[in-house]
PDB file of N, CA and C in Angstrom:
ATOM      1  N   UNK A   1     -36.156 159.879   6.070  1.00  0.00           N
ATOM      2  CA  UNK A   1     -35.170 158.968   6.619  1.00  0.00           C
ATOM      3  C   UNK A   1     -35.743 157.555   6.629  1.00  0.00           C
ATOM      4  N   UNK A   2     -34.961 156.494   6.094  1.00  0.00           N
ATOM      5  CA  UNK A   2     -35.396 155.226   6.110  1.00  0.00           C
ATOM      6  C   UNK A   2     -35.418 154.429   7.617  1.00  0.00           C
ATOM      7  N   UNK A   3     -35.478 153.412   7.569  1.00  0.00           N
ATOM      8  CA  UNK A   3     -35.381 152.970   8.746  1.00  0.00           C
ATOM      9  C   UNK A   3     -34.153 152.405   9.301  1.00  0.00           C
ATOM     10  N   UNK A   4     -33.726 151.814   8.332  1.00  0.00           N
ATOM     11  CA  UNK A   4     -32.041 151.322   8.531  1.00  0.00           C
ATOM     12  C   UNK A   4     -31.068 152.734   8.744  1.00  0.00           C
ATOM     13  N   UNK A   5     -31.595 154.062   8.286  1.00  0.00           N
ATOM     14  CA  UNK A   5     -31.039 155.539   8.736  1.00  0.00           C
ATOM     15  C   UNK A   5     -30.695 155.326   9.677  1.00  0.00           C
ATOM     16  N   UNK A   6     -32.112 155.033  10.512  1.00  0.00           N
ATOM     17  CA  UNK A   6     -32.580 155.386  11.959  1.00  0.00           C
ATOM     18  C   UNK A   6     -31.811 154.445  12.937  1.00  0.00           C
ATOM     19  N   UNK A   7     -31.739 153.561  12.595  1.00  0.00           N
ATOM     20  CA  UNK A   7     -31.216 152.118  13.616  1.00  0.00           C
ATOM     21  C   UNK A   7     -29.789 152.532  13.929  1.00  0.00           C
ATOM     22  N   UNK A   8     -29.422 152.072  15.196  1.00  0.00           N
ATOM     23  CA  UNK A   8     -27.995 152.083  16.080  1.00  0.00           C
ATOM     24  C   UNK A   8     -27.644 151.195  14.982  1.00  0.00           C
ATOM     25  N   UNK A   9     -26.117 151.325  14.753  1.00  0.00           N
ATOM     26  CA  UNK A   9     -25.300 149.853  14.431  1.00  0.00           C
ATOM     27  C   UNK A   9     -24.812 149.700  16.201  1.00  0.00           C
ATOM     28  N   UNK A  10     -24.849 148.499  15.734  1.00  0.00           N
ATOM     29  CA  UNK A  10     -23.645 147.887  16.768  1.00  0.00           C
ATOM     30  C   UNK A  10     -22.661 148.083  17.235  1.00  0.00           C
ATOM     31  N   UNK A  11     -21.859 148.431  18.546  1.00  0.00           N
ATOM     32  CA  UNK A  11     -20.651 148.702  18.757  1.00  0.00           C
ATOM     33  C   UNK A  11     -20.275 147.274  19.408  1.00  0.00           C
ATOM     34  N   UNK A  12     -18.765 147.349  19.084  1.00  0.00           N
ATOM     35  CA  UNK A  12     -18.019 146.097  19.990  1.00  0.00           C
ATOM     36  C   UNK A  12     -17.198 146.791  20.662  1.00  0.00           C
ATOM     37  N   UNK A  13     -17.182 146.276  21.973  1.00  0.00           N
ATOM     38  CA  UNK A  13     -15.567 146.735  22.508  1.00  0.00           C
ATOM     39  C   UNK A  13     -15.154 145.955  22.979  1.00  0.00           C
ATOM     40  N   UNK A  14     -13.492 145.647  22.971  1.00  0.00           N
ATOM     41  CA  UNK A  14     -12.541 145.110  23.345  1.00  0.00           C
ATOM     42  C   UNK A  14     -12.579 144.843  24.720  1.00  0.00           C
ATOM     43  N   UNK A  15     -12.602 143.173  25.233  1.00  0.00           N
ATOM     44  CA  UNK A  15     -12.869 142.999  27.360  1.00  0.00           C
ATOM     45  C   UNK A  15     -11.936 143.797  27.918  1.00  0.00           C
ATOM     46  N   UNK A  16     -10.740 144.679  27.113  1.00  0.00           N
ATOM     47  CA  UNK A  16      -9.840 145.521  28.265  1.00  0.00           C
ATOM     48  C   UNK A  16     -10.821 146.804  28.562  1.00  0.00           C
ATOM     49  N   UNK A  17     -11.436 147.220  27.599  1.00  0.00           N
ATOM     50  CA  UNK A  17     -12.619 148.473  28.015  1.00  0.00           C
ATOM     51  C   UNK A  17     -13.369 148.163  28.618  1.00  0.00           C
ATOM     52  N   UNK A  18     -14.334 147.002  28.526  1.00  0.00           N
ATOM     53  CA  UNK A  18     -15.371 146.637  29.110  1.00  0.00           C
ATOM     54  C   UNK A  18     -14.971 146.342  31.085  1.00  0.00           C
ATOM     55  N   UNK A  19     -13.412 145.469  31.191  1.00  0.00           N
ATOM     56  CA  UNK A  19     -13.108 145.494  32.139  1.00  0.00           C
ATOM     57  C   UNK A  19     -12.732 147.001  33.149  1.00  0.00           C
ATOM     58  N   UNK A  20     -12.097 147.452  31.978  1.00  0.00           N
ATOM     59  CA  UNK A  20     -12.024 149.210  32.587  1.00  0.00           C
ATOM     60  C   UNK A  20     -13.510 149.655  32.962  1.00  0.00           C
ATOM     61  N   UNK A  21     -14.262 149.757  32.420  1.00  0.00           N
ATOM     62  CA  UNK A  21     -15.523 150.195  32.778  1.00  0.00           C
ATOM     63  C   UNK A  21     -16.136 149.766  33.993  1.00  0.00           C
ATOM     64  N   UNK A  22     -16.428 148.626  34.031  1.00  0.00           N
ATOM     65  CA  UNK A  22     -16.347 147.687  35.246  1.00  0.00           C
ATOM     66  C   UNK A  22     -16.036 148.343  36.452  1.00  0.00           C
ATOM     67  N   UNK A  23     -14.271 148.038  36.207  1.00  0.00           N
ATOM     68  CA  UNK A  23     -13.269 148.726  37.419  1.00  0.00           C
ATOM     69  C   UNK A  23     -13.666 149.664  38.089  1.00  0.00           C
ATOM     70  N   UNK A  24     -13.939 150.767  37.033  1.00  0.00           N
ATOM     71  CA  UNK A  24     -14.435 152.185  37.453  1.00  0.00           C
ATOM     72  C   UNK A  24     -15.735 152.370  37.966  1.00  0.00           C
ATOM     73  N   UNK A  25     -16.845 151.645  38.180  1.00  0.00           N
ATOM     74  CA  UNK A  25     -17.685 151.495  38.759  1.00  0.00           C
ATOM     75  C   UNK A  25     -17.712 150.517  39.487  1.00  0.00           C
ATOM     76  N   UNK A  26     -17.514 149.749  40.028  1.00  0.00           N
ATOM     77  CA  UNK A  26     -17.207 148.709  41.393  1.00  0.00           C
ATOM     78  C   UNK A  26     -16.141 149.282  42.299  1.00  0.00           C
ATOM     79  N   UNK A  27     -15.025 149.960  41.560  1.00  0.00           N
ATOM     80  CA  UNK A  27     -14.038 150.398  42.660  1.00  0.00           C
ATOM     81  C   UNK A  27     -13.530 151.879  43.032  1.00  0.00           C
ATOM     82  N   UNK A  28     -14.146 152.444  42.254  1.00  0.00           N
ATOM     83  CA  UNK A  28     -14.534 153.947  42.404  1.00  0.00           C
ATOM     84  C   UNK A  28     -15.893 154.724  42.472  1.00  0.00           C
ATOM     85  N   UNK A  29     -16.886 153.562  42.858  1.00  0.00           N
ATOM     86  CA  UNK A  29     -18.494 154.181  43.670  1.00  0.00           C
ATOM     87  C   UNK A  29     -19.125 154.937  42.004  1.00  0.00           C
ATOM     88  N   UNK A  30     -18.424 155.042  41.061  1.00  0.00           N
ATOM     89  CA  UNK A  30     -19.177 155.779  40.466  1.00  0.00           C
ATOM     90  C   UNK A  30     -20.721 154.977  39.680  1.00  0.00           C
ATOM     91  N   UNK A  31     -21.316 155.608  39.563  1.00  0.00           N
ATOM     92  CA  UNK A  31     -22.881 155.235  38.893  1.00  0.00           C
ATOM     93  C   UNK A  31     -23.030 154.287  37.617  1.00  0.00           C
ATOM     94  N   UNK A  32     -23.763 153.890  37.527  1.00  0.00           N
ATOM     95  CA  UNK A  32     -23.463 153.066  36.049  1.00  0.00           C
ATOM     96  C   UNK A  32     -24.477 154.246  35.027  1.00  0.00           C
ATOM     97  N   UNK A  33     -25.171 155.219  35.689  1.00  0.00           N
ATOM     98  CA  UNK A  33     -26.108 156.055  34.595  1.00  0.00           C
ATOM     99  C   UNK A  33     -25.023 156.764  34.184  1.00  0.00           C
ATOM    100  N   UNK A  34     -24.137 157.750  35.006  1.00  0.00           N
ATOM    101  CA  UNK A  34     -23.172 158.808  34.868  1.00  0.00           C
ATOM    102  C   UNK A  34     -22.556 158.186  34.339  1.00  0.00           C
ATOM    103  N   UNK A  35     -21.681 157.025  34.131  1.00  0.00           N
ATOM    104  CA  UNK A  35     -20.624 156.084  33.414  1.00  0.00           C
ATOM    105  C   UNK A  35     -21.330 155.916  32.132  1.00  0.00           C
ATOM    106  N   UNK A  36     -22.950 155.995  31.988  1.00  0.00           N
ATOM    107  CA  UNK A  36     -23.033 155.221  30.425  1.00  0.00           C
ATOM    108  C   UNK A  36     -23.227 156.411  29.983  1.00  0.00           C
ATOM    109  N   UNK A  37     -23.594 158.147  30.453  1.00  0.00           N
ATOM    110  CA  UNK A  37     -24.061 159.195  30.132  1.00  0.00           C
ATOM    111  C   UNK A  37     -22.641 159.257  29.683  1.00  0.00           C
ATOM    112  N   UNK A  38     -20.784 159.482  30.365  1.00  0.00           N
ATOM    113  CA  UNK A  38     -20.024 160.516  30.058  1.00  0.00           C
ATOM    114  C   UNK A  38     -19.359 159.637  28.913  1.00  0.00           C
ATOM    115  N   UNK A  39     -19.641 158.501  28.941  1.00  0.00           N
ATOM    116  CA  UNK A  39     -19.100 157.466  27.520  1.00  0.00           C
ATOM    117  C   UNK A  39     -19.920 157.095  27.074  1.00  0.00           C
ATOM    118  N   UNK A  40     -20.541 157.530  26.325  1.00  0.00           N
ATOM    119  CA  UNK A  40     -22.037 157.264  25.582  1.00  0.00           C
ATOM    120  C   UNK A  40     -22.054 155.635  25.437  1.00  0.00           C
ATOM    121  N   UNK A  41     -22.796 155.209  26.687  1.00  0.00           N
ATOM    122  CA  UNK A  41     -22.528 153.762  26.668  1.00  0.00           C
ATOM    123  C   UNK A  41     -24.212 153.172  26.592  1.00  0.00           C
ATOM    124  N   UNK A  42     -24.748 152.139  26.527  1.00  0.00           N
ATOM    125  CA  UNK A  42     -26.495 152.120  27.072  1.00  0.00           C
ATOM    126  C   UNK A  42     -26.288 150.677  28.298  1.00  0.00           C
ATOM    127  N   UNK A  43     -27.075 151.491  29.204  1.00  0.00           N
ATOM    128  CA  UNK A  43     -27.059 151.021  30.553  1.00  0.00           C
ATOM    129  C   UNK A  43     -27.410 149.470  30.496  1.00  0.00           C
ATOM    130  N   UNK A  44     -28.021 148.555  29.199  1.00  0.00           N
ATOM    131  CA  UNK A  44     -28.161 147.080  29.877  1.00  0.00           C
ATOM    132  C   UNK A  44     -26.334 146.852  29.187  1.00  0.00           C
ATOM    133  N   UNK A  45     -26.118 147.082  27.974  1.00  0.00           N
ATOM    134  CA  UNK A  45     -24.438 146.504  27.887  1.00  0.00           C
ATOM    135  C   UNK A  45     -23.490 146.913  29.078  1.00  0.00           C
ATOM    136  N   UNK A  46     -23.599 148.112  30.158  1.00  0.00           N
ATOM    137  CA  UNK A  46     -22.639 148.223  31.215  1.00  0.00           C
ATOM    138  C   UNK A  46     -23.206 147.348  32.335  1.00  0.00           C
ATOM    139  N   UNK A  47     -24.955 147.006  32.493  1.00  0.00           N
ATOM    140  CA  UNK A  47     -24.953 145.724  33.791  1.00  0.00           C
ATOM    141  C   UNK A  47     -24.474 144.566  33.070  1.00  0.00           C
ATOM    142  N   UNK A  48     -24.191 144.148  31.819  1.00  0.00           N
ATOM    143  CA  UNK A  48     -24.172 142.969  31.592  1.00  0.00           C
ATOM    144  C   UNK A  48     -22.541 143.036  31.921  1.00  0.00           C
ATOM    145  N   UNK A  49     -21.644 143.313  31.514  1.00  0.00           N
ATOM    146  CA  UNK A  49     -20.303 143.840  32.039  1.00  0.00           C
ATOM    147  C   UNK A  49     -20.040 143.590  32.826  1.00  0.00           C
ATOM    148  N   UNK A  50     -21.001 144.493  34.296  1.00  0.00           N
ATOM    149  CA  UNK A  50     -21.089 144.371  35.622  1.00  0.00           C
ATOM    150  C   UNK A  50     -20.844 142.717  36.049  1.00  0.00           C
ATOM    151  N   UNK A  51     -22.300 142.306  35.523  1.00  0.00           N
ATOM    152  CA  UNK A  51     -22.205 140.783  36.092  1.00  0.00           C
ATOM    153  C   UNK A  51     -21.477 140.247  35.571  1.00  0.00           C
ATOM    154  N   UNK A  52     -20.990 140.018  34.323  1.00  0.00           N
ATOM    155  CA  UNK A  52     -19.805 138.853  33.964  1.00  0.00           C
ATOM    156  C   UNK A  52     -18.268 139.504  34.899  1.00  0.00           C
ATOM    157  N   UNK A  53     -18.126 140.447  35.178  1.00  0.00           N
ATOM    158  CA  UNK A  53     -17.084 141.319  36.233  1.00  0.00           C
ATOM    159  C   UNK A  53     -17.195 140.153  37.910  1.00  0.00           C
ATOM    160  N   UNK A  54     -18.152 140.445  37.978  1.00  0.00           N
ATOM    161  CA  UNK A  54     -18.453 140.372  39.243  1.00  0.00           C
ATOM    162  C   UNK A  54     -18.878 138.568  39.702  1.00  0.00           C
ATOM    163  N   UNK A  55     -18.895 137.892  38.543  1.00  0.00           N
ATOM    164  CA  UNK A  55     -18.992 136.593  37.843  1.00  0.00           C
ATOM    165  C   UNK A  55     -17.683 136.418  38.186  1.00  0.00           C
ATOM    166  N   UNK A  56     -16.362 136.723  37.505  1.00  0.00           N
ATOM    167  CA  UNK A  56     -15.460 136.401  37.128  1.00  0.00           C
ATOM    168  C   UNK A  56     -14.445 136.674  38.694  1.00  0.00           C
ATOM    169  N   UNK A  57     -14.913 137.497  39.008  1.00  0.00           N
ATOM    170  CA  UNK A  57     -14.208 138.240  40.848  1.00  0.00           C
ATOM    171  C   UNK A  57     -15.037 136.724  42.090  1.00  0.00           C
ATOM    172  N   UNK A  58     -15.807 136.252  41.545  1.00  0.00           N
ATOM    173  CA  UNK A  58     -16.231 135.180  42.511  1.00  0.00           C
ATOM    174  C   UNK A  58     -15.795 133.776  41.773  1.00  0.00           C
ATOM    175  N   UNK A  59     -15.181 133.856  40.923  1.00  0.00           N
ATOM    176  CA  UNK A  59     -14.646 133.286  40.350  1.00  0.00           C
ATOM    177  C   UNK A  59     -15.308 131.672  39.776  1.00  0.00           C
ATOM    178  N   UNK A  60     -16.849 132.288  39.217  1.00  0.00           N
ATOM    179  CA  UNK A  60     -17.426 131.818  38.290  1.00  0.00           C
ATOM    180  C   UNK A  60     -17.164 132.280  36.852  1.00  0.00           C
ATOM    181  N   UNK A  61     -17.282 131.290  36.182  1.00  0.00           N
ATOM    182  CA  UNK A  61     -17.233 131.711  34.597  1.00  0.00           C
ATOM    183  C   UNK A  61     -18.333 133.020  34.113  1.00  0.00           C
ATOM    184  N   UNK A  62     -19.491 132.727  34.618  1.00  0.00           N
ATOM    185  CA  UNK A  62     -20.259 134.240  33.878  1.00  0.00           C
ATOM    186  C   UNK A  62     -21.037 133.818  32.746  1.00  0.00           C
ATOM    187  N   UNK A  63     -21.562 134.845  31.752  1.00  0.00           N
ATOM    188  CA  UNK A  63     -22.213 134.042  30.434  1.00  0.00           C
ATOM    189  C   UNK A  63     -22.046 134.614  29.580  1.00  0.00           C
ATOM    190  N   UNK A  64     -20.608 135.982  29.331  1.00  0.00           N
ATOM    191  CA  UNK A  64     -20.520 136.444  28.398  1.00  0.00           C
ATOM    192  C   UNK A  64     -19.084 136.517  27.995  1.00  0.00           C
ATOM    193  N   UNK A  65     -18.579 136.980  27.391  1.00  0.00           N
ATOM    194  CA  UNK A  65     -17.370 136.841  26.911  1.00  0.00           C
ATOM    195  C   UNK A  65     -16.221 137.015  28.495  1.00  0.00           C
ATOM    196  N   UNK A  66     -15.577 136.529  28.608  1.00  0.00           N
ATOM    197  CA  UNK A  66     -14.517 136.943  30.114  1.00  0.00           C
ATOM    198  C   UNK A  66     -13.728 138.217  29.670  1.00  0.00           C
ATOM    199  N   UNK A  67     -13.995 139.097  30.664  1.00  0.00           N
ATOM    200  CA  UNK A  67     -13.101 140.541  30.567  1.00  0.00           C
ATOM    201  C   UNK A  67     -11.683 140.253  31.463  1.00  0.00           C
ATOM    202  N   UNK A  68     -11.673 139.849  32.618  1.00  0.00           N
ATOM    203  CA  UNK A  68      -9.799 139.519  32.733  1.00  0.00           C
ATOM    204  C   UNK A  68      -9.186 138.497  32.010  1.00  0.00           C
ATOM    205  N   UNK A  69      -7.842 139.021  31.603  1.00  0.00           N
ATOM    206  CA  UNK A  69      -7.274 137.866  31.028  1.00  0.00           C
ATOM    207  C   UNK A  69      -6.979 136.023  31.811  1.00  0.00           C
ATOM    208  N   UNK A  70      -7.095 136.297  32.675  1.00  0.00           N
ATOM    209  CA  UNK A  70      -7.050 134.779  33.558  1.00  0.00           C
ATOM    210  C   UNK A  70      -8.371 133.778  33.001  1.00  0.00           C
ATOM    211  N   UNK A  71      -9.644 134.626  33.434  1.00  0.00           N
ATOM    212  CA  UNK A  71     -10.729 133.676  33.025  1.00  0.00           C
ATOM    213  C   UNK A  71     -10.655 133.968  31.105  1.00  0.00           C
ATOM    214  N   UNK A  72     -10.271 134.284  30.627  1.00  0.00           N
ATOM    215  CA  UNK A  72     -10.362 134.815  28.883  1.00  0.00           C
ATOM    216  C   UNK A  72      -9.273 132.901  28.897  1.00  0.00           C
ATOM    217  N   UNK A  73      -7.657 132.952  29.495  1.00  0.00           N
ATOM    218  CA  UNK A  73      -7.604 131.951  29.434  1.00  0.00           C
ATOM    219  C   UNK A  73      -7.835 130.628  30.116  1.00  0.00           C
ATOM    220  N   UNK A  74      -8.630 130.502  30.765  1.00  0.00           N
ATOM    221  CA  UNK A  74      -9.385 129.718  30.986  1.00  0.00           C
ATOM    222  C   UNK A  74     -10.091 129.144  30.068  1.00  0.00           C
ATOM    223  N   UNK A  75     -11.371 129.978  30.181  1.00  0.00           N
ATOM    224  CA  UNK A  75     -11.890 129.953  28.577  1.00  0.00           C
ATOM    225  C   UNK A  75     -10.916 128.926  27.600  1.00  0.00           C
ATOM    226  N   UNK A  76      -9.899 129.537  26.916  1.00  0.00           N
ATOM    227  CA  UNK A  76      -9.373 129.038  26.032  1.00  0.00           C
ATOM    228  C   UNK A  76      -8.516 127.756  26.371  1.00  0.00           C
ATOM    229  N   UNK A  77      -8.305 127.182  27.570  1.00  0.00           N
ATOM    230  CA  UNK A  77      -7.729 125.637  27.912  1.00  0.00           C
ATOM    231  C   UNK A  77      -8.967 124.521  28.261  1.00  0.00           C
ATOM    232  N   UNK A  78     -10.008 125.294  28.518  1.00  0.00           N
ATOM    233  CA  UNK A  78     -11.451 124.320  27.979  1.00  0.00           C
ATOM    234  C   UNK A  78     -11.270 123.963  27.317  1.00  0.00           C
ATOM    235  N   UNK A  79     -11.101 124.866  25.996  1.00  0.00           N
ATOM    236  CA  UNK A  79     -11.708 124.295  24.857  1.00  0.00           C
ATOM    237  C   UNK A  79     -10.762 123.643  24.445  1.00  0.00           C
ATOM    238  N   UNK A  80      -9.309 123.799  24.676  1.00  0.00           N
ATOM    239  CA  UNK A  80      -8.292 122.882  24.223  1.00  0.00           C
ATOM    240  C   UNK A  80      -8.579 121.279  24.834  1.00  0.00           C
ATOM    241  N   UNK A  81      -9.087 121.295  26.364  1.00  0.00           N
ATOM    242  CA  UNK A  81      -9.115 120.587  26.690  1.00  0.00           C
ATOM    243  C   UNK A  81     -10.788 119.390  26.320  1.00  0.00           C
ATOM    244  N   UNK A  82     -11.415 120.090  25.398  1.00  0.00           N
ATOM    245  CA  UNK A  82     -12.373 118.968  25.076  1.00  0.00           C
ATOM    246  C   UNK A  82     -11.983 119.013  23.851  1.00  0.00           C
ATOM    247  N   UNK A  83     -11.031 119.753  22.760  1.00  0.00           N
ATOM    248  CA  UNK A  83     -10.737 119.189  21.687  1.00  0.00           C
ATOM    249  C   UNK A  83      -9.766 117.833  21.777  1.00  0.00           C
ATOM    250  N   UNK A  84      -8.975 117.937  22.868  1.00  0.00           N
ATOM    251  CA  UNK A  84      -8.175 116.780  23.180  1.00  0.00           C
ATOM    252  C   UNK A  84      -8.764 115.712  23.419  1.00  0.00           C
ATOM    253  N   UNK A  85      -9.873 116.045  24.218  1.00  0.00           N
ATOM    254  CA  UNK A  85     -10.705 114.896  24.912  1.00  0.00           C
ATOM    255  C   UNK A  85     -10.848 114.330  23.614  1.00  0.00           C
ATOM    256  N   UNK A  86     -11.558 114.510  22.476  1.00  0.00           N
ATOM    257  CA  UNK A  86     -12.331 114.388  21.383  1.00  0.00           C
ATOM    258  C   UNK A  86     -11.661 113.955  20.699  1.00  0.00           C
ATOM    259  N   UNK A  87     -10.819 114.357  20.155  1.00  0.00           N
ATOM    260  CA  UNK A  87      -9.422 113.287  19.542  1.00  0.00           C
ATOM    261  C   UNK A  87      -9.029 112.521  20.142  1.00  0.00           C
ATOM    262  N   UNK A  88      -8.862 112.438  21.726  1.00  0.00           N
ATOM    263  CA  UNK A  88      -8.195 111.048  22.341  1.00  0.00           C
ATOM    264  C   UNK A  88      -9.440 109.801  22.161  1.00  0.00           C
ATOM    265  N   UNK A  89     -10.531 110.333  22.418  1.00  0.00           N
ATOM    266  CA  UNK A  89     -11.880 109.469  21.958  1.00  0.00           C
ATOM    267  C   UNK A  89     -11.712 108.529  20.826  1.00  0.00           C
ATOM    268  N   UNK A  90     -11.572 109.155  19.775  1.00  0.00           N
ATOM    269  CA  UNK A  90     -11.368 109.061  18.364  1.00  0.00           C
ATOM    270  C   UNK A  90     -10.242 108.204  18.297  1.00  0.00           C
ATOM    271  N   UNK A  91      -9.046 108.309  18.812  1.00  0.00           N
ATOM    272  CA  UNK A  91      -7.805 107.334  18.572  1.00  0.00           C
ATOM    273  C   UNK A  91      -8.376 106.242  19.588  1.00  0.00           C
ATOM    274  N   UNK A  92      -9.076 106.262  20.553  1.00  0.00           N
ATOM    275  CA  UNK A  92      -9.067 104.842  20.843  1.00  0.00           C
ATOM    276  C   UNK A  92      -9.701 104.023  20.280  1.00  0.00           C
ATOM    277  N   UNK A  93     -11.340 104.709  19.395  1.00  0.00           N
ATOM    278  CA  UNK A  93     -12.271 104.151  18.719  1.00  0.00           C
ATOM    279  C   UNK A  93     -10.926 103.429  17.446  1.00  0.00           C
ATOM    280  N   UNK A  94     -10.246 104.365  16.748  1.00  0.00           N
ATOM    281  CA  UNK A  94      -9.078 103.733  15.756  1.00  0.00           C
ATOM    282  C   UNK A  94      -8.769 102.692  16.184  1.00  0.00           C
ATOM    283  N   UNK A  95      -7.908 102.965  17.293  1.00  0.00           N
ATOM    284  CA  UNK A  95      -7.044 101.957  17.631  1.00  0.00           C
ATOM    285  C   UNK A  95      -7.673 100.499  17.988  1.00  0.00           C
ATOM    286  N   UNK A  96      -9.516 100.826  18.516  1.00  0.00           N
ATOM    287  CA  UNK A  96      -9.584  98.961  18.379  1.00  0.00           C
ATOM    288  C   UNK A  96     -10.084  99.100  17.373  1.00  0.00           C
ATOM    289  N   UNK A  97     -10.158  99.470  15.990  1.00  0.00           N
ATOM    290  CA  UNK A  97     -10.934  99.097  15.215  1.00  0.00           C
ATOM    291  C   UNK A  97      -9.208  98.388  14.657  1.00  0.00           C
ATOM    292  N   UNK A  98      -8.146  99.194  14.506  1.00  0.00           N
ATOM    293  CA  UNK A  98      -7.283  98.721  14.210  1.00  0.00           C
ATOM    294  C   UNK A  98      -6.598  97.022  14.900  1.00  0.00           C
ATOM    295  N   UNK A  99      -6.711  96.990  15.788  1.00  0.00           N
ATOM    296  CA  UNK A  99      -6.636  95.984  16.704  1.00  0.00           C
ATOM    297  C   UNK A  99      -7.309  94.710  16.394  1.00  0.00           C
ATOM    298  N   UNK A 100      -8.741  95.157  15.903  1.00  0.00           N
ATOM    299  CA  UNK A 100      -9.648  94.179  15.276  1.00  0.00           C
ATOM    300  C   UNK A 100      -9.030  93.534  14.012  1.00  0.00           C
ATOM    301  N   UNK A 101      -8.760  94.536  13.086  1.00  0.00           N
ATOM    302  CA  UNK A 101      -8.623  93.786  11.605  1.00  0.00           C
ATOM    303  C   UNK A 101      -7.106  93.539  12.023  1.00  0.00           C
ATOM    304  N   UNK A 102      -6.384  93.574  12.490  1.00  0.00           N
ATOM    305  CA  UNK A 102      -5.069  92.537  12.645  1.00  0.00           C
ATOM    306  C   UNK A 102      -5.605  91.262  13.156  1.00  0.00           C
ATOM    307  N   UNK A 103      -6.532  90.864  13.912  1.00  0.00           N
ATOM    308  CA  UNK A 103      -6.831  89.458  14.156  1.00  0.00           C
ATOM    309  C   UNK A 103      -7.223  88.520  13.354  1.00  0.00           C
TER     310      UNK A 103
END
């Protein structure tokens, strides 16, 4: 067996699982070993879960992807909101440069 045989790939899952997972251990007492044993999960991806969960319930951002949809859009009116910033920047830099060569 080579070594690339041997190696995990990567799984992704979707923040509605990751939030389910979560759920089920913060609000039903259950374990995070028994939770990563009966869904073959590995125990640092379910604490990291945990804390961006528990991030997002104190209603800090967290440092990993947002599992409820509220902070997910959040997330996404940031970024609208410094692409705006960034273009409004930009049209004013235009606008005096424009301002200039009319004089």
């Amino acid at each position: 067996m080579t070594t690339s045989e041997t190696q995990k790939t990567r799984r992704h899952f979707d923040p509605a699982y990751k939030l389910q997972v979560a759920k089920m251990i913060r609000e039903q007492g259950l374990s995070v070993s028994q939770v990563c044993k009966d869904m073959d999960l590995t125990t640092s991806a379910v604490h990291r879960w945990l804390q961006q969960y528990d991030a997002e319930l104190a209603g800090r951002p967290g440092i990993g992807k947002p599992l409820t949809a509220e902070h997910q859009r959040i997330r996404e009116l940031e970024k609208e909101l410094r692409q705006l910033k960034s273009d409004n920047e930009l049209l004013k830099k235009a606008s005096a440069l424009f301002a200039r060569e009319i004089r």
